[in-house]
PDB file of N, CA and C in Angstrom:
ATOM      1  N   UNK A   1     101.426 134.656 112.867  1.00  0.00           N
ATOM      2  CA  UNK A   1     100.329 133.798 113.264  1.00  0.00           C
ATOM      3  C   UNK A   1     100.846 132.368 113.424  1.00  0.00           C
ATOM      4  N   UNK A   2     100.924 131.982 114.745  1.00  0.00           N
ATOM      5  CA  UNK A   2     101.474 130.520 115.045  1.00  0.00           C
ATOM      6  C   UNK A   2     100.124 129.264 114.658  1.00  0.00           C
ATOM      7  N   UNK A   3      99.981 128.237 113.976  1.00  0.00           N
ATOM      8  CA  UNK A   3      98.954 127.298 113.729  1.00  0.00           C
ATOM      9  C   UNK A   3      99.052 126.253 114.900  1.00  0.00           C
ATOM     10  N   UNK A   4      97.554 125.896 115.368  1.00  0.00           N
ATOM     11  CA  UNK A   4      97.855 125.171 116.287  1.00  0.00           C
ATOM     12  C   UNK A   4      98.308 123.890 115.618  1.00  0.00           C
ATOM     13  N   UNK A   5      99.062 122.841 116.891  1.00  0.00           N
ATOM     14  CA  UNK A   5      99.841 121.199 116.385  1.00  0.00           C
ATOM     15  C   UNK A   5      99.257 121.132 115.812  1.00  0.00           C
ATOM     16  N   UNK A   6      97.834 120.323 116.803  1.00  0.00           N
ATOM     17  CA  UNK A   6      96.879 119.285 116.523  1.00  0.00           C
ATOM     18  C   UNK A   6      96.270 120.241 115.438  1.00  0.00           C
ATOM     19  N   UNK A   7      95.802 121.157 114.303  1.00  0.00           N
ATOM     20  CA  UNK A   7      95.111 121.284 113.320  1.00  0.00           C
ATOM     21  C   UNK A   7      96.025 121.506 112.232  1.00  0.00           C
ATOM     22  N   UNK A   8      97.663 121.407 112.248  1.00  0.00           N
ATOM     23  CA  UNK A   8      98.520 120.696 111.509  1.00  0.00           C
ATOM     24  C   UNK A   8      98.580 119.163 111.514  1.00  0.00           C
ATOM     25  N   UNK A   9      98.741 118.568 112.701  1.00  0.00           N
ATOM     26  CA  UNK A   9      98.422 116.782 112.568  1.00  0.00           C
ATOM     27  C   UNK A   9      97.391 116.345 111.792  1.00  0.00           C
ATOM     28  N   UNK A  10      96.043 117.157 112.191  1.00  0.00           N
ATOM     29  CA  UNK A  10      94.438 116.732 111.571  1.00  0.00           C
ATOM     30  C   UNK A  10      95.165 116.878 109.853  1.00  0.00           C
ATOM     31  N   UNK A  11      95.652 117.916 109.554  1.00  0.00           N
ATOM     32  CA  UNK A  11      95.947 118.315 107.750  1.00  0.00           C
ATOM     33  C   UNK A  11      96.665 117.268 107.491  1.00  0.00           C
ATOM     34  N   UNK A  12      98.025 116.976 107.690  1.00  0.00           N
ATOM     35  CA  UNK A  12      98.537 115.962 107.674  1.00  0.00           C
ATOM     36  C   UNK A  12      97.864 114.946 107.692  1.00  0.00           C
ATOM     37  N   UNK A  13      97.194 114.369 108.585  1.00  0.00           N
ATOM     38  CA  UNK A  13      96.474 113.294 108.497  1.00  0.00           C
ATOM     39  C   UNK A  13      95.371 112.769 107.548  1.00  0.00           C
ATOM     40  N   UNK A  14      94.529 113.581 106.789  1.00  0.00           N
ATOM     41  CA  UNK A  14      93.642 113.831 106.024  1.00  0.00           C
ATOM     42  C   UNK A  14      94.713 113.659 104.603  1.00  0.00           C
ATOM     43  N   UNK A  15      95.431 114.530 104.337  1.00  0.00           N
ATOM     44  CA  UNK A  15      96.211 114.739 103.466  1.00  0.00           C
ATOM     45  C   UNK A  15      96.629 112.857 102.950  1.00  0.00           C
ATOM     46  N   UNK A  16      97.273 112.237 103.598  1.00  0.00           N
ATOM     47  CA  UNK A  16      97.946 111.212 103.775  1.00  0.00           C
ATOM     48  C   UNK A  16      96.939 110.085 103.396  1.00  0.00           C
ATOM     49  N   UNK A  17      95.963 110.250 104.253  1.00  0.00           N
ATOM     50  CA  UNK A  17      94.651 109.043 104.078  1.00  0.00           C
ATOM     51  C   UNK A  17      94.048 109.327 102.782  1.00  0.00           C
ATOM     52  N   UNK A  18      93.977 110.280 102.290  1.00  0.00           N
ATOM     53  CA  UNK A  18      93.161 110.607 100.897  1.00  0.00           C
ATOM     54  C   UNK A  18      94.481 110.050  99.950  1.00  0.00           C
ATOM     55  N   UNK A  19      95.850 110.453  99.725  1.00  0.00           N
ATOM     56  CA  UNK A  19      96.942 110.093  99.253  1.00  0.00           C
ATOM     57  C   UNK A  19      96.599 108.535  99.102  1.00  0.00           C
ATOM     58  N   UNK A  20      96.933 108.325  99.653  1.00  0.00           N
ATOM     59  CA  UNK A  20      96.481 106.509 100.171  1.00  0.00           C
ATOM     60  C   UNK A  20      95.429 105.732  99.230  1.00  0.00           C
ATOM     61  N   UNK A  21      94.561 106.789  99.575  1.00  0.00           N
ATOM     62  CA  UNK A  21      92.875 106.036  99.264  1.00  0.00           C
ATOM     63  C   UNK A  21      93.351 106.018  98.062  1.00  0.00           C
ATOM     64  N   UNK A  22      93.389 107.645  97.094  1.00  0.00           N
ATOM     65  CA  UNK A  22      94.292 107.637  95.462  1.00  0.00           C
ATOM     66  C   UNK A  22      94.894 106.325  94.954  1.00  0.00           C
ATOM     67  N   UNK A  23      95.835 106.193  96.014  1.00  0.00           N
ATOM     68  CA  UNK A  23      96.823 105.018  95.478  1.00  0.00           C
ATOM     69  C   UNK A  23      96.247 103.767  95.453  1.00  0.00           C
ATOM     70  N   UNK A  24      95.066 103.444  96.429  1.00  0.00           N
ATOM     71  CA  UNK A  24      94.656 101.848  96.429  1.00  0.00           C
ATOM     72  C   UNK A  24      93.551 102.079  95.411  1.00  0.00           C
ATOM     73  N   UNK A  25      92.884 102.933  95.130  1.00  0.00           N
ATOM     74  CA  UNK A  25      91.750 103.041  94.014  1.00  0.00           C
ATOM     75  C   UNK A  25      92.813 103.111  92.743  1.00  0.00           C
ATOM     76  N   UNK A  26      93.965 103.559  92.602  1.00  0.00           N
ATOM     77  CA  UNK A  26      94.636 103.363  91.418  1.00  0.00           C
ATOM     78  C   UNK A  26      95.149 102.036  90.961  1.00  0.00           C
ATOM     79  N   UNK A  27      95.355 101.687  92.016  1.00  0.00           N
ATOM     80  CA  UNK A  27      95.670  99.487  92.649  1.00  0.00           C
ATOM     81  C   UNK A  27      94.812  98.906  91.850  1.00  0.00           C
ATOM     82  N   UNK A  28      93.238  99.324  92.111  1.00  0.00           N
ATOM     83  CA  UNK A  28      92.429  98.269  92.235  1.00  0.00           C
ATOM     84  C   UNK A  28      92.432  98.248  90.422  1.00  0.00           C
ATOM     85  N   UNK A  29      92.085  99.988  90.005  1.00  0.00           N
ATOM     86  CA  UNK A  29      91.798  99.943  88.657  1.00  0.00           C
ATOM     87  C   UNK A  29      93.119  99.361  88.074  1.00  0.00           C
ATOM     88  N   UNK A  30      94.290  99.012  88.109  1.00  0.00           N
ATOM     89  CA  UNK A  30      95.248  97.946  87.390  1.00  0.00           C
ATOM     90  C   UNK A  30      94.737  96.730  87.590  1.00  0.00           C
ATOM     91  N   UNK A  31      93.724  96.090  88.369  1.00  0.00           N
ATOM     92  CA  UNK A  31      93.334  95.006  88.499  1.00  0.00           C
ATOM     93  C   UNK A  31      92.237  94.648  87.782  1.00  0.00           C
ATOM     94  N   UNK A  32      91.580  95.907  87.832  1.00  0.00           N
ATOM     95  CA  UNK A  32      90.254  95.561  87.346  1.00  0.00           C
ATOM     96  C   UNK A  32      90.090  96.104  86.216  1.00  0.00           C
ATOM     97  N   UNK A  33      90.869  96.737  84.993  1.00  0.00           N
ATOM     98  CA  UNK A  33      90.087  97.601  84.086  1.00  0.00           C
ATOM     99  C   UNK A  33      90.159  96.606  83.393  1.00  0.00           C
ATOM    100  N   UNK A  34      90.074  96.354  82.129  1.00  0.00           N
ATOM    101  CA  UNK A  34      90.391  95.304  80.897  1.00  0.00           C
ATOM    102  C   UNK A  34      91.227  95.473  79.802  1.00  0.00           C
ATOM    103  N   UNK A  35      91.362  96.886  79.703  1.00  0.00           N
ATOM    104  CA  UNK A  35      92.841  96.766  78.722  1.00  0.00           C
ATOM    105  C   UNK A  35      93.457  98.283  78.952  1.00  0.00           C
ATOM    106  N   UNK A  36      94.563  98.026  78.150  1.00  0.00           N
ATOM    107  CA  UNK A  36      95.589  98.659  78.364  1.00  0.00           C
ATOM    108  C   UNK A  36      95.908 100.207  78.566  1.00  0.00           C
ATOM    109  N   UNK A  37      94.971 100.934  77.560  1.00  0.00           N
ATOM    110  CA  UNK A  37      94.619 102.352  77.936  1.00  0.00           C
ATOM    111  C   UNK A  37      93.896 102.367  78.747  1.00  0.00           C
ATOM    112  N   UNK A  38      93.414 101.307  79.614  1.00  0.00           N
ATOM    113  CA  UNK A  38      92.309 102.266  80.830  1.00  0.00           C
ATOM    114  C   UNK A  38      93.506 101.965  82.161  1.00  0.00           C
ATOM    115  N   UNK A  39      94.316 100.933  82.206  1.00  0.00           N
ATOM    116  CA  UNK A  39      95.616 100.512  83.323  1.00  0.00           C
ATOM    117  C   UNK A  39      96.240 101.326  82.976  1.00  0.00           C
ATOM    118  N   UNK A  40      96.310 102.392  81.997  1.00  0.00           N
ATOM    119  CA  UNK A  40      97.691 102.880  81.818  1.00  0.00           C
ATOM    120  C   UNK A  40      97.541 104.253  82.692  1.00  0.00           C
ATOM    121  N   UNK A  41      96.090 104.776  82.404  1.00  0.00           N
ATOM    122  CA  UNK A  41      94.918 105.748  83.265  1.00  0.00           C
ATOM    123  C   UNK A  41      95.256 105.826  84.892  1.00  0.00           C
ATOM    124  N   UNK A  42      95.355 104.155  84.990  1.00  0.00           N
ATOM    125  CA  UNK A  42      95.070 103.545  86.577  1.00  0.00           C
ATOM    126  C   UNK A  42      96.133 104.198  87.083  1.00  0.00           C
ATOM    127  N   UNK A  43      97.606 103.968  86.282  1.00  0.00           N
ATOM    128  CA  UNK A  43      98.709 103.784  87.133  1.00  0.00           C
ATOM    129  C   UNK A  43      99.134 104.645  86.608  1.00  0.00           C
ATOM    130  N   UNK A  44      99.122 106.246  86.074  1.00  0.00           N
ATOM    131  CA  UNK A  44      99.669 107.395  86.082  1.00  0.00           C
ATOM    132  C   UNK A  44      98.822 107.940  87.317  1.00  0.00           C
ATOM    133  N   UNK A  45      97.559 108.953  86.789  1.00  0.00           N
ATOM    134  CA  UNK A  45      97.289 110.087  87.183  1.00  0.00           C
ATOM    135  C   UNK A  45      96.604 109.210  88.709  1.00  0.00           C
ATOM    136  N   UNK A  46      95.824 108.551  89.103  1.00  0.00           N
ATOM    137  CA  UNK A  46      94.983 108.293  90.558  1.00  0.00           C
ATOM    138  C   UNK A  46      96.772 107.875  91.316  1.00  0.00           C
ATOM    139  N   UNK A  47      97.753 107.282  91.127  1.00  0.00           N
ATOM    140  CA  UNK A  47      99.041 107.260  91.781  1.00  0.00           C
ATOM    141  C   UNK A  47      99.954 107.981  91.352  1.00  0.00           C
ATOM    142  N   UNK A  48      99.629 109.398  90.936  1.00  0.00           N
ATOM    143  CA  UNK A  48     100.449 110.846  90.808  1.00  0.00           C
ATOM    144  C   UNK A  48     100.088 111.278  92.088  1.00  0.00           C
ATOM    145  N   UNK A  49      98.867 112.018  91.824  1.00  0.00           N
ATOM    146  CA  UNK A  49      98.202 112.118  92.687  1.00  0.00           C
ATOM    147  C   UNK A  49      97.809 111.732  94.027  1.00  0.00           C
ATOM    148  N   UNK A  50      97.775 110.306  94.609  1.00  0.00           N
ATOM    149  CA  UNK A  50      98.291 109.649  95.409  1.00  0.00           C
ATOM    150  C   UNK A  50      99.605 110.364  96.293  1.00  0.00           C
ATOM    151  N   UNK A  51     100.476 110.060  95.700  1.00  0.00           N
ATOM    152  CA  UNK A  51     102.304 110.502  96.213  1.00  0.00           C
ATOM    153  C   UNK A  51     101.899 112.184  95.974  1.00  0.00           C
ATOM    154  N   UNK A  52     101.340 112.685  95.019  1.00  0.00           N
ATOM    155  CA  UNK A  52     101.587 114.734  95.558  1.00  0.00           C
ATOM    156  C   UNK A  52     100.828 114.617  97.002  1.00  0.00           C
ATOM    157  N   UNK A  53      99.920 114.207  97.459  1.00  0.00           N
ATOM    158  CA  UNK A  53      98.933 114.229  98.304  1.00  0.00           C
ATOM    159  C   UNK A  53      99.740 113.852  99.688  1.00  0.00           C
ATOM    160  N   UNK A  54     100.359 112.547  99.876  1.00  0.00           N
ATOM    161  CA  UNK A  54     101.612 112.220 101.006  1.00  0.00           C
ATOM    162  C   UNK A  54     102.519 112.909 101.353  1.00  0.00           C
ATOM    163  N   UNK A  55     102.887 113.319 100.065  1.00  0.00           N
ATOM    164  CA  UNK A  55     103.833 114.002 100.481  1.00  0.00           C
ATOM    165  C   UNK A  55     103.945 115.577 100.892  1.00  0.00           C
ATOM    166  N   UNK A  56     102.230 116.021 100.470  1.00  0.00           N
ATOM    167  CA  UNK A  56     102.085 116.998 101.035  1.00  0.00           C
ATOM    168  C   UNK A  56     101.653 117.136 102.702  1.00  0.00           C
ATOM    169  N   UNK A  57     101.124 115.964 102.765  1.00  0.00           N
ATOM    170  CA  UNK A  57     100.614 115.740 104.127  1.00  0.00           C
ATOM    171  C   UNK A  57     101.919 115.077 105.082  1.00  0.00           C
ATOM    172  N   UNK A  58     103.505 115.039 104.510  1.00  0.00           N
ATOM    173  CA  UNK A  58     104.292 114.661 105.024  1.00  0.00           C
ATOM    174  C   UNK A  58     105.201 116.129 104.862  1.00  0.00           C
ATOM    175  N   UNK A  59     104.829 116.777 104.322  1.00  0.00           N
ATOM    176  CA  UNK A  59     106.030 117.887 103.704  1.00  0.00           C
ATOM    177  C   UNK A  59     104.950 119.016 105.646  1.00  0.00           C
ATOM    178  N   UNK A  60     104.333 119.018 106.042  1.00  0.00           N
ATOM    179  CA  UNK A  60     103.785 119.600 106.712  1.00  0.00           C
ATOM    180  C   UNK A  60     104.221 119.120 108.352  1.00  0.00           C
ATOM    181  N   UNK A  61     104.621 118.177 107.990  1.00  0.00           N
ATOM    182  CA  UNK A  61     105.183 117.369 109.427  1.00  0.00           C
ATOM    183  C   UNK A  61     106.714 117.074 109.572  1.00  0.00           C
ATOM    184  N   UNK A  62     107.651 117.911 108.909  1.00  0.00           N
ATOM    185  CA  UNK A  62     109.387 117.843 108.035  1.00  0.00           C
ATOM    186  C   UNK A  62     109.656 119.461 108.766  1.00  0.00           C
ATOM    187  N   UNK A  63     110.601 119.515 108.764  1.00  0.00           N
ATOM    188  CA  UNK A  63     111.229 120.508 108.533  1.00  0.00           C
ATOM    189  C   UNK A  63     111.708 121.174 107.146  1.00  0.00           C
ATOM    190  N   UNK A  64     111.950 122.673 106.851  1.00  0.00           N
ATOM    191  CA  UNK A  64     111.904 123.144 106.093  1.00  0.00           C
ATOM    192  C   UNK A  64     112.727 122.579 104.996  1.00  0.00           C
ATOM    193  N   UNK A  65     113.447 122.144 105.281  1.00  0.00           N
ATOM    194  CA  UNK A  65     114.812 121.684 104.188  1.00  0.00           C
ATOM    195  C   UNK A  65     113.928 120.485 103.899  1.00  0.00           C
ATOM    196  N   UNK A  66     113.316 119.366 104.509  1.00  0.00           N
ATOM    197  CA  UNK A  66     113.053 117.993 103.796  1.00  0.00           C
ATOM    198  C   UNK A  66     111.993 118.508 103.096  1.00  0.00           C
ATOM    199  N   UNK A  67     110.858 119.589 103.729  1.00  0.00           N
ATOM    200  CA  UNK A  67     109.769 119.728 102.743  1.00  0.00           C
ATOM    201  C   UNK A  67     110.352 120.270 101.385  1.00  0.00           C
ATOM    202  N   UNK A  68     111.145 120.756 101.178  1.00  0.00           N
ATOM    203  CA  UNK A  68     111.800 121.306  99.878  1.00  0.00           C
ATOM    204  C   UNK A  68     112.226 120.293  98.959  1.00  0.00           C
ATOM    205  N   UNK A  69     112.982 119.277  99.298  1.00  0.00           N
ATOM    206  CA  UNK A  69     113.087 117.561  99.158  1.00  0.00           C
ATOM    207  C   UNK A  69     112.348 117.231  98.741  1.00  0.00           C
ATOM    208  N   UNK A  70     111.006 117.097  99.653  1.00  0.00           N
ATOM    209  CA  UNK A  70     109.673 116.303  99.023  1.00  0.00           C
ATOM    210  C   UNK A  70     108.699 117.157  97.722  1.00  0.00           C
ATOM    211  N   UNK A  71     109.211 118.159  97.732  1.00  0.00           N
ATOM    212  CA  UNK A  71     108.627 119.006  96.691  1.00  0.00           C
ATOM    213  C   UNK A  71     109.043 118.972  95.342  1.00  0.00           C
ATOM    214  N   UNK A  72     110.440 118.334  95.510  1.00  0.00           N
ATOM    215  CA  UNK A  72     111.740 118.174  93.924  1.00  0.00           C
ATOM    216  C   UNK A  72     110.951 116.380  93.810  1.00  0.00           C
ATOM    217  N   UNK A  73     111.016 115.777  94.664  1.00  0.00           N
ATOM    218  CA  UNK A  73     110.267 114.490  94.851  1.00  0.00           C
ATOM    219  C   UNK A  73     108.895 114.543  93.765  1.00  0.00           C
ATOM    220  N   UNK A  74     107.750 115.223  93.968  1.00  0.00           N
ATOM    221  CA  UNK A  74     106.479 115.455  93.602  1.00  0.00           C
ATOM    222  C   UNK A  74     106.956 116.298  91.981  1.00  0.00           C
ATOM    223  N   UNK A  75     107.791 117.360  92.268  1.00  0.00           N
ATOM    224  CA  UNK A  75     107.936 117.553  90.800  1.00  0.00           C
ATOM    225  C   UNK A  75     108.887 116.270  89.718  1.00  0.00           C
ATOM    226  N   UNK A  76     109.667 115.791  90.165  1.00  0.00           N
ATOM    227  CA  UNK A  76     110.203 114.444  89.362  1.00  0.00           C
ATOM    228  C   UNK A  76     109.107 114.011  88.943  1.00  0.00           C
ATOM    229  N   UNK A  77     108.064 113.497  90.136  1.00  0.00           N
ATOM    230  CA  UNK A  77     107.082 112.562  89.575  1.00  0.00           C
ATOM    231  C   UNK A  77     105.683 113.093  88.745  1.00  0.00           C
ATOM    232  N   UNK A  78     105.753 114.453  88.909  1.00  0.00           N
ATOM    233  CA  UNK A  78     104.482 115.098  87.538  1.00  0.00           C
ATOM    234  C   UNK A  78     105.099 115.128  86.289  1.00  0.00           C
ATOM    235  N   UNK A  79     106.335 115.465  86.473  1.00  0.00           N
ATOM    236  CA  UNK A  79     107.513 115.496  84.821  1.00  0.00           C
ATOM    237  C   UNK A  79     106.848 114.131  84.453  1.00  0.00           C
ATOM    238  N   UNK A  80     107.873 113.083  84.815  1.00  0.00           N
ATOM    239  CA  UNK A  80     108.343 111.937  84.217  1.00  0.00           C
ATOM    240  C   UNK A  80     107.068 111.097  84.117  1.00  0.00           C
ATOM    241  N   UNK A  81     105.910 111.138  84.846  1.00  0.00           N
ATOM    242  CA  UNK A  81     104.731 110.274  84.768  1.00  0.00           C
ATOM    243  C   UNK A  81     104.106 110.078  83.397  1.00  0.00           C
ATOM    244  N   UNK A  82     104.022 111.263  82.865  1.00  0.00           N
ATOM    245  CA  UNK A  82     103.134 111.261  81.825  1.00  0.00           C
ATOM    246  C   UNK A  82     103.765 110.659  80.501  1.00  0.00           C
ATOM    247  N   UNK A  83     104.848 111.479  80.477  1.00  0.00           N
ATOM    248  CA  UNK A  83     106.170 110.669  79.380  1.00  0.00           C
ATOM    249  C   UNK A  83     106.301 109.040  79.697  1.00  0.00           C
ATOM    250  N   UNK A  84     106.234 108.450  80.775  1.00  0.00           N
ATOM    251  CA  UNK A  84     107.043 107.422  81.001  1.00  0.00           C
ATOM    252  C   UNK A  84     105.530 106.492  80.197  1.00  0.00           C
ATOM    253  N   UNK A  85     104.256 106.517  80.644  1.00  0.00           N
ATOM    254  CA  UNK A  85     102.667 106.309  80.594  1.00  0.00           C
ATOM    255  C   UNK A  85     102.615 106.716  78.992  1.00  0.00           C
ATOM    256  N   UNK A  86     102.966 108.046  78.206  1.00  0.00           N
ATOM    257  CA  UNK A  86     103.355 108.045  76.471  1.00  0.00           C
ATOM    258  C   UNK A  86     103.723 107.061  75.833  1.00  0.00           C
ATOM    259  N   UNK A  87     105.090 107.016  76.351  1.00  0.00           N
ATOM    260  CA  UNK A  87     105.686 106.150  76.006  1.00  0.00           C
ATOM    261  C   UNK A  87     105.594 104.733  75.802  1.00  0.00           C
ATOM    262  N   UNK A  88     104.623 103.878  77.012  1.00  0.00           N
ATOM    263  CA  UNK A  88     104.581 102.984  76.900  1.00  0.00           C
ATOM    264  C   UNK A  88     103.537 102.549  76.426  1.00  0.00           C
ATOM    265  N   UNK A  89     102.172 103.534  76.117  1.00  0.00           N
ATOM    266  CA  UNK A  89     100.891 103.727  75.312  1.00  0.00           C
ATOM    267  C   UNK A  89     101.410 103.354  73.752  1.00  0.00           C
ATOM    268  N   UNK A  90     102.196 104.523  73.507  1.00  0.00           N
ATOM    269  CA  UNK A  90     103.314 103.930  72.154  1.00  0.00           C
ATOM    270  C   UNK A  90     103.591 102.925  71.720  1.00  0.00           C
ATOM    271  N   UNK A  91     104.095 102.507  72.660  1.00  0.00           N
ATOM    272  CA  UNK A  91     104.989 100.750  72.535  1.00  0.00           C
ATOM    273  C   UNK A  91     104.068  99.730  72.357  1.00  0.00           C
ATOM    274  N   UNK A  92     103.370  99.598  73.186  1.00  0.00           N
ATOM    275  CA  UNK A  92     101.869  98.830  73.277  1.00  0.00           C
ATOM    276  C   UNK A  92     101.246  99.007  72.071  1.00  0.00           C
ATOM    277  N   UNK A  93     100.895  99.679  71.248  1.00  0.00           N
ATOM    278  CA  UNK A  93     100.138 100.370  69.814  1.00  0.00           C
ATOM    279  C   UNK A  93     100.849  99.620  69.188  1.00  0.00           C
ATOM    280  N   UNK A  94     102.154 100.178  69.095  1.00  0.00           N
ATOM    281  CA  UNK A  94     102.656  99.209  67.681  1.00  0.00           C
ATOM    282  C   UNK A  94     103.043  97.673  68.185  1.00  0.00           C
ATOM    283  N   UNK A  95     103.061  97.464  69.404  1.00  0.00           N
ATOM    284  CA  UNK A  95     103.315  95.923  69.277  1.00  0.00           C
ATOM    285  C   UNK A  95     102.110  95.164  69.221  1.00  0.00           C
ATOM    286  N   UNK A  96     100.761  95.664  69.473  1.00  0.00           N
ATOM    287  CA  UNK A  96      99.667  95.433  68.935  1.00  0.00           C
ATOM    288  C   UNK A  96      99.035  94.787  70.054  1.00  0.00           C
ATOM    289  N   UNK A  97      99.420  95.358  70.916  1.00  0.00           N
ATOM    290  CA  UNK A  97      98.401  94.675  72.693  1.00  0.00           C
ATOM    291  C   UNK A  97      97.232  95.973  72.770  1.00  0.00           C
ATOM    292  N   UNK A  98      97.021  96.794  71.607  1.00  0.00           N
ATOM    293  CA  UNK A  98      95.452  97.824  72.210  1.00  0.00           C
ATOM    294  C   UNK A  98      94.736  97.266  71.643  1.00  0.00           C
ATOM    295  N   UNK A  99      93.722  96.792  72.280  1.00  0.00           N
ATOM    296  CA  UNK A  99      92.466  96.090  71.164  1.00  0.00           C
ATOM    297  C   UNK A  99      91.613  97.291  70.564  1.00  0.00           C
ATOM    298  N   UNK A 100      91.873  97.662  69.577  1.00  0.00           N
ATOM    299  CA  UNK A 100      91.037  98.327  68.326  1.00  0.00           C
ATOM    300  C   UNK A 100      89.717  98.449  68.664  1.00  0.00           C
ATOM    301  N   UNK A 101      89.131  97.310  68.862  1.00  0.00           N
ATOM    302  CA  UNK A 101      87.439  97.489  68.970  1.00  0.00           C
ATOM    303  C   UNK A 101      87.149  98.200  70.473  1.00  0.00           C
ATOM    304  N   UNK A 102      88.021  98.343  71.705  1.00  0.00           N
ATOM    305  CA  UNK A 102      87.710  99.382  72.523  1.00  0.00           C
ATOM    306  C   UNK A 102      87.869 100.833  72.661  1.00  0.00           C
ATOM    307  N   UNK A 103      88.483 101.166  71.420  1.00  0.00           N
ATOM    308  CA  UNK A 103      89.081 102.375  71.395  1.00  0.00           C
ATOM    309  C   UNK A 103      87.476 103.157  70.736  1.00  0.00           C
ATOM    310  N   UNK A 104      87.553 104.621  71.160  1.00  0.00           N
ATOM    311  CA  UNK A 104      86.517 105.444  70.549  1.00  0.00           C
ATOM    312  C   UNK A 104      86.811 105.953  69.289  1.00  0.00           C
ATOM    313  N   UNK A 105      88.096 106.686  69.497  1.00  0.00           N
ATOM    314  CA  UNK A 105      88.698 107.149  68.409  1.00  0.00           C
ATOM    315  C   UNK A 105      90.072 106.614  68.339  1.00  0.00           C
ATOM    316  N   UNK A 106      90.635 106.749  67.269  1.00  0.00           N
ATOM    317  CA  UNK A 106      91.704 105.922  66.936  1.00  0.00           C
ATOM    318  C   UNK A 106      92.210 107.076  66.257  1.00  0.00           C
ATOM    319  N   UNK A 107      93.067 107.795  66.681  1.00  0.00           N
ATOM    320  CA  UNK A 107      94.251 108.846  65.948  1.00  0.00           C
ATOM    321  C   UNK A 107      95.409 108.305  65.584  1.00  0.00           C
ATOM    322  N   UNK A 108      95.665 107.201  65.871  1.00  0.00           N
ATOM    323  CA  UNK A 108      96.924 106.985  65.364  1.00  0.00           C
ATOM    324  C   UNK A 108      96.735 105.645  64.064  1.00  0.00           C
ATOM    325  N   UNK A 109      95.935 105.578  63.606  1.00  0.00           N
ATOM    326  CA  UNK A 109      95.344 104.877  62.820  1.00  0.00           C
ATOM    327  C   UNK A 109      96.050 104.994  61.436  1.00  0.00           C
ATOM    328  N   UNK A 110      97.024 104.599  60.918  1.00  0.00           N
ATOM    329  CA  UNK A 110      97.964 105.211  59.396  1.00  0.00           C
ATOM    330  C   UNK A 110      98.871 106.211  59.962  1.00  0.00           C
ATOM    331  N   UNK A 111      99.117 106.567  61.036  1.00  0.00           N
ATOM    332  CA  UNK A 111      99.937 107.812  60.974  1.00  0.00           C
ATOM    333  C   UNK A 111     101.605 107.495  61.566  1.00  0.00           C
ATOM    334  N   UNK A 112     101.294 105.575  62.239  1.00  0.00           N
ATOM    335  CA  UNK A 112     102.286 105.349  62.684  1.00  0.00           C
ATOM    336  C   UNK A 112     103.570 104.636  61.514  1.00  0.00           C
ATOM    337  N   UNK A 113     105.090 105.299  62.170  1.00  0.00           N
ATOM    338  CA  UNK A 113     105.174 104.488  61.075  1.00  0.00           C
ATOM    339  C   UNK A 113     105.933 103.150  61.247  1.00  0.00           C
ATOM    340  N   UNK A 114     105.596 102.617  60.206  1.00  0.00           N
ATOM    341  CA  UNK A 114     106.363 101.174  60.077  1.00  0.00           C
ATOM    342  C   UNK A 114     107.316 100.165  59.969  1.00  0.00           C
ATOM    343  N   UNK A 115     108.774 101.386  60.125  1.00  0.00           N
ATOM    344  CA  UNK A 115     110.419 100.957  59.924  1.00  0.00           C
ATOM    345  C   UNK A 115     110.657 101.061  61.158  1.00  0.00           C
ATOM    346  N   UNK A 116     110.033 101.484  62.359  1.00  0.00           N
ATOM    347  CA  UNK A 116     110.419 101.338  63.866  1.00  0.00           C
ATOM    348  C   UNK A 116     110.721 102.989  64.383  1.00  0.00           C
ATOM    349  N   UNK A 117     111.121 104.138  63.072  1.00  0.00           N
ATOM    350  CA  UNK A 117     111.454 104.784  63.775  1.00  0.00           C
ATOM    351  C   UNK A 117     110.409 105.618  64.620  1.00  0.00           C
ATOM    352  N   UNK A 118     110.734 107.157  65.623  1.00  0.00           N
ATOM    353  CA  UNK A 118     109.634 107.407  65.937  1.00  0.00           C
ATOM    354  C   UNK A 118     108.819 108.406  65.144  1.00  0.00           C
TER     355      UNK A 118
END
C-alpha cells in the first residue's frame, strides 16, 4: 500500500506545529510559573514532548537511515530528561531555593541528609 505525498506532508506538518506549540507553551511556563518545581515541570515533560513530536513529524519526511537517527535522538532525550530535571529538583532542595510554603506535600522533609552525601 503506497501513502499518498501530500497526506504524508499534511502528518508531517501537523506533527511539527503541535511539536512547536509543546515547546513555546513549555517557554512560556519557564516564564511564567513562580517557582521552581512548577519550571522544572515547564522544561522537562511540555519540551520532551515538543522534540518526540518534530522529530516524528521530521522522521516521516528522512529517509530510512536518518529516521532511525532521529529515533536514538528522541530516545537520548526520554532517558536523560527526567534524571537531568531529578537531579536538579535535588540540588535546588538542599540549597534551599524550594519555597516550603508552596509545596503540598513535602517527602523529603528529614529524610535528606546533611554531610552532602546522596
Amino acid at each position: 500500500m503506497i501513502i499518498d505525498p501530500v497526506v504524508i506532508d499534511a502528518a508531517s506538518a501537523v506533527l511539527m506545529l503541535v511539536g512547536a506549540l509543546s515547546c513555546l507553551l513549555g517557554a512560556l511556563g519557564l516564564v511564567r510559573l513562580p517557582d521552581l518545581p512548577g519550571r522544572m515541570q515547564a522544561a522537562t515533560k511540555p519540551q520532551t514532548l515538543g522534540l518526540l513530536l518534530i522529530l516524528a513529524g521530521t522522521a516521516l519526511r528522512v529517509e530510512m537511515e536518518s529516521a532511525v537517527t532521529l529515533l536514538l535522538v528522541g530516545l537520548f532525550q526520554v532517558i536523560t530528561a527526567p534524571v537531568i530535571a531529578q537531579l536538579l529538583g535535588r540540588s535546588a532542595y538542599r540549597g534551599g531555593s524550594v519555597r516550603s510554603e508552596l509545596l503540598v506535600v513535602d517527602e523529603l522533609a528529614g529524610k535528606m541528609p546533611e554531610d552532602g552525601s546522596s
